[in-house]
Structure formats: structure tokens, C-alpha cells
N, C-alpha and C. Protein backbone atom coordinates (compact mmCIF):
# COMPACT_ATOMS: atom_id res chain seq x y z
N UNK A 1 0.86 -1.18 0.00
CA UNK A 1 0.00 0.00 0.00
C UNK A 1 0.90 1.23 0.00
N UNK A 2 0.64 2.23 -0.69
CA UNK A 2 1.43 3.45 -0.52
C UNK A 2 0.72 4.39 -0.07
N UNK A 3 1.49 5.41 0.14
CA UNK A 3 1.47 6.38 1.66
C UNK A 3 0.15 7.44 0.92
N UNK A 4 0.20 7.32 -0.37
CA UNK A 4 -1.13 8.39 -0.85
C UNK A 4 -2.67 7.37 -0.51
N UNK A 5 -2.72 6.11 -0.78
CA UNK A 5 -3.77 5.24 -0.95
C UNK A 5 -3.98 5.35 1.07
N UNK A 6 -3.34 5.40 1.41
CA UNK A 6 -3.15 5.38 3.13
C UNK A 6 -3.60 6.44 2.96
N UNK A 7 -3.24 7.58 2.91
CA UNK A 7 -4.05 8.65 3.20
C UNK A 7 -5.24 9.44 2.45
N UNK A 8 -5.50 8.65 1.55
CA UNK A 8 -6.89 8.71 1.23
C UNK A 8 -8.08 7.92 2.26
N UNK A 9 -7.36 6.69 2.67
CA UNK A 9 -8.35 5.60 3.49
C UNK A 9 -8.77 6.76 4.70
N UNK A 10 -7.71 7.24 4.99
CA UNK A 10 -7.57 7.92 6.40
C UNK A 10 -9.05 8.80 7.01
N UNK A 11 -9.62 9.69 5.54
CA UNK A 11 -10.64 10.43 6.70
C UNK A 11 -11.98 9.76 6.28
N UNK A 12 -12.00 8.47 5.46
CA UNK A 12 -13.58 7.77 5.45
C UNK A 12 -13.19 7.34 6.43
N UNK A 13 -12.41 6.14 7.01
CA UNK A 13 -12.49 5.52 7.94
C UNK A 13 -12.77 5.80 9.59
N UNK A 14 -12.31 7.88 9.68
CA UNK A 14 -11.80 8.43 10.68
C UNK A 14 -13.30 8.85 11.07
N UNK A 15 -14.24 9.18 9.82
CA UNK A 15 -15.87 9.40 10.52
C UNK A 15 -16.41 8.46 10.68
N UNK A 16 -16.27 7.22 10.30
CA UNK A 16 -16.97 6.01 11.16
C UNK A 16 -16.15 5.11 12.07
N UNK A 17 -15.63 5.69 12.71
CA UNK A 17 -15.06 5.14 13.88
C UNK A 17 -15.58 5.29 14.88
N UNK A 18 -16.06 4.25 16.01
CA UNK A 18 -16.29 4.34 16.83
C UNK A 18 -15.89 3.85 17.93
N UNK A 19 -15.97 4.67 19.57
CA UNK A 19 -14.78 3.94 20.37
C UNK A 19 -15.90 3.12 21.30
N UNK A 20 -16.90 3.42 21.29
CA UNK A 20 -17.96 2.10 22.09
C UNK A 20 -17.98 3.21 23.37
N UNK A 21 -17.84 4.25 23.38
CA UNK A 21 -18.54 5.16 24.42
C UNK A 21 -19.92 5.22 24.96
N UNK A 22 -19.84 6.14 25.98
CA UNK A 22 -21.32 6.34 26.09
C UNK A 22 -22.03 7.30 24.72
N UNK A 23 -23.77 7.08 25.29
CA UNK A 23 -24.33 7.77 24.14
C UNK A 23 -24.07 9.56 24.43
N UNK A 24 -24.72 10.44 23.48
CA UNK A 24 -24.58 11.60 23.29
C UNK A 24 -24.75 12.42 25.10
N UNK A 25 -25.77 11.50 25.39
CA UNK A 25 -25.99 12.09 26.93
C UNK A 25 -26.41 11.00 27.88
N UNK A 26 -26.23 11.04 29.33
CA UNK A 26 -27.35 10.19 30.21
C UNK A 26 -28.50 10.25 30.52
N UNK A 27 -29.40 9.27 30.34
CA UNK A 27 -30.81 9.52 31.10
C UNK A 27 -30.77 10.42 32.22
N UNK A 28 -31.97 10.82 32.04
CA UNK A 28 -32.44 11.74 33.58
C UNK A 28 -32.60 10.62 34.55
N UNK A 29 -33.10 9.19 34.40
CA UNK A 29 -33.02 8.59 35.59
C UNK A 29 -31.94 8.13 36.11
N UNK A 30 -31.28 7.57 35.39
CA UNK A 30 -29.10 7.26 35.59
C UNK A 30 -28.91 8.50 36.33
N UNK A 31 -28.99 9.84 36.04
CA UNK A 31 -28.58 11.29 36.99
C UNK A 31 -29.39 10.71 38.47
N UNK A 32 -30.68 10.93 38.54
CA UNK A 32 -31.41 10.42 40.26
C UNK A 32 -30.94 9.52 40.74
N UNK A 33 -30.86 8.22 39.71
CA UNK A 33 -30.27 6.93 40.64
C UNK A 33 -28.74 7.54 41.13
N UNK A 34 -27.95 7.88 40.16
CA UNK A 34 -26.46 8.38 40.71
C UNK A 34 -26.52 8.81 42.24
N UNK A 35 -27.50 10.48 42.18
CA UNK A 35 -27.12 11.14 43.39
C UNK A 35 -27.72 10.46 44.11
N UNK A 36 -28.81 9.40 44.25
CA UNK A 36 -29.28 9.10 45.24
C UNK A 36 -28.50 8.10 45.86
N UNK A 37 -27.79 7.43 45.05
CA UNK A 37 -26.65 6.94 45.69
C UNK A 37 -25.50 7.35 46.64
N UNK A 38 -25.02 8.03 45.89
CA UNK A 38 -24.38 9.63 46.76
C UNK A 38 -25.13 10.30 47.96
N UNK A 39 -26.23 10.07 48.02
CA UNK A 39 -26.69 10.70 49.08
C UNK A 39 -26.81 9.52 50.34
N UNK A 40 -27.56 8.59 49.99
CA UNK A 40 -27.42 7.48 50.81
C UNK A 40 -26.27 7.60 51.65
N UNK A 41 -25.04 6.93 50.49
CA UNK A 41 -23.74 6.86 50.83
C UNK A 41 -23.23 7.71 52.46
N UNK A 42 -23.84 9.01 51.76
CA UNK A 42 -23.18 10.10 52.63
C UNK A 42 -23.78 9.54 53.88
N UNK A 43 -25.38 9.60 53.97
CA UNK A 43 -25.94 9.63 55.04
C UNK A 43 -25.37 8.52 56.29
N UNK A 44 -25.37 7.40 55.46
CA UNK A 44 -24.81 6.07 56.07
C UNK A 44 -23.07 6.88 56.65
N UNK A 45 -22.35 7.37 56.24
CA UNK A 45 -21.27 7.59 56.47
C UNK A 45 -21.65 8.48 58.11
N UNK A 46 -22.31 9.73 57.66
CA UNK A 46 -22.29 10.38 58.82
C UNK A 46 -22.87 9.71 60.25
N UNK A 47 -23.87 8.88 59.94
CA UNK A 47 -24.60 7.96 60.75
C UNK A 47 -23.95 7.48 61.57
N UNK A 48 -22.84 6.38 61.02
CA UNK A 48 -22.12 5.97 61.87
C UNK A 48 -20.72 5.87 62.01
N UNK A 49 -20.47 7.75 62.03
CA UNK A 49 -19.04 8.04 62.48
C UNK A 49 -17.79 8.22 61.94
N UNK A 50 -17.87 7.67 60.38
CA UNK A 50 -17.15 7.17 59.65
C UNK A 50 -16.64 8.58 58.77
N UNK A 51 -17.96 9.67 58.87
CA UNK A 51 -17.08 11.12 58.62
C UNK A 51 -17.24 12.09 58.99
């Protein structure tokens, strides 16, 4: 392969690449479940002493 045919491949291939990320955004319920986790967490912590 030569270095022009390589860099022709280069920018079709470069817009359909994908790295298996998350989507564009998170649900609003993934955000509640999160902090409510976080909040728990905390509460349990202060509860018993631990911060």
C-alpha cells in the first residue's frame, strides 16, 4: 500500500469510527439513581461516624 492510498483511506475511515462510548448524553433517571446513591452513601457515612 502506498502512503497516498493510506491517506486517502484515512478520513472515510476516521468518521466512522467508533470507540464504544457512552451515548450523546445520560438519562435523567441514571442522573437520580447516581445522586441518590451519593446521598445514601453520605448519610450512612455520617450515621455511623465514619465522617
Amino acid at each position: 500500500m502506498s502512503t497516498s492510498a493510506a491517506a486517502a483511506d484515512a478520513p472515510a475511515t476516521a468518521s466512522r469510527t467508533r470507540t464504544g462510548g457512552p451515548k450523546d448524553g445520560p438519562d435523567l433517571l441514571e442522573h437520580l439513581v447516581g445522586w441518590t446513591l451519593v446521598i445514601v452513601l453520605a448519610m450512612l457515612f455520617t450515621q455511623t461516624g465514619l465522617m
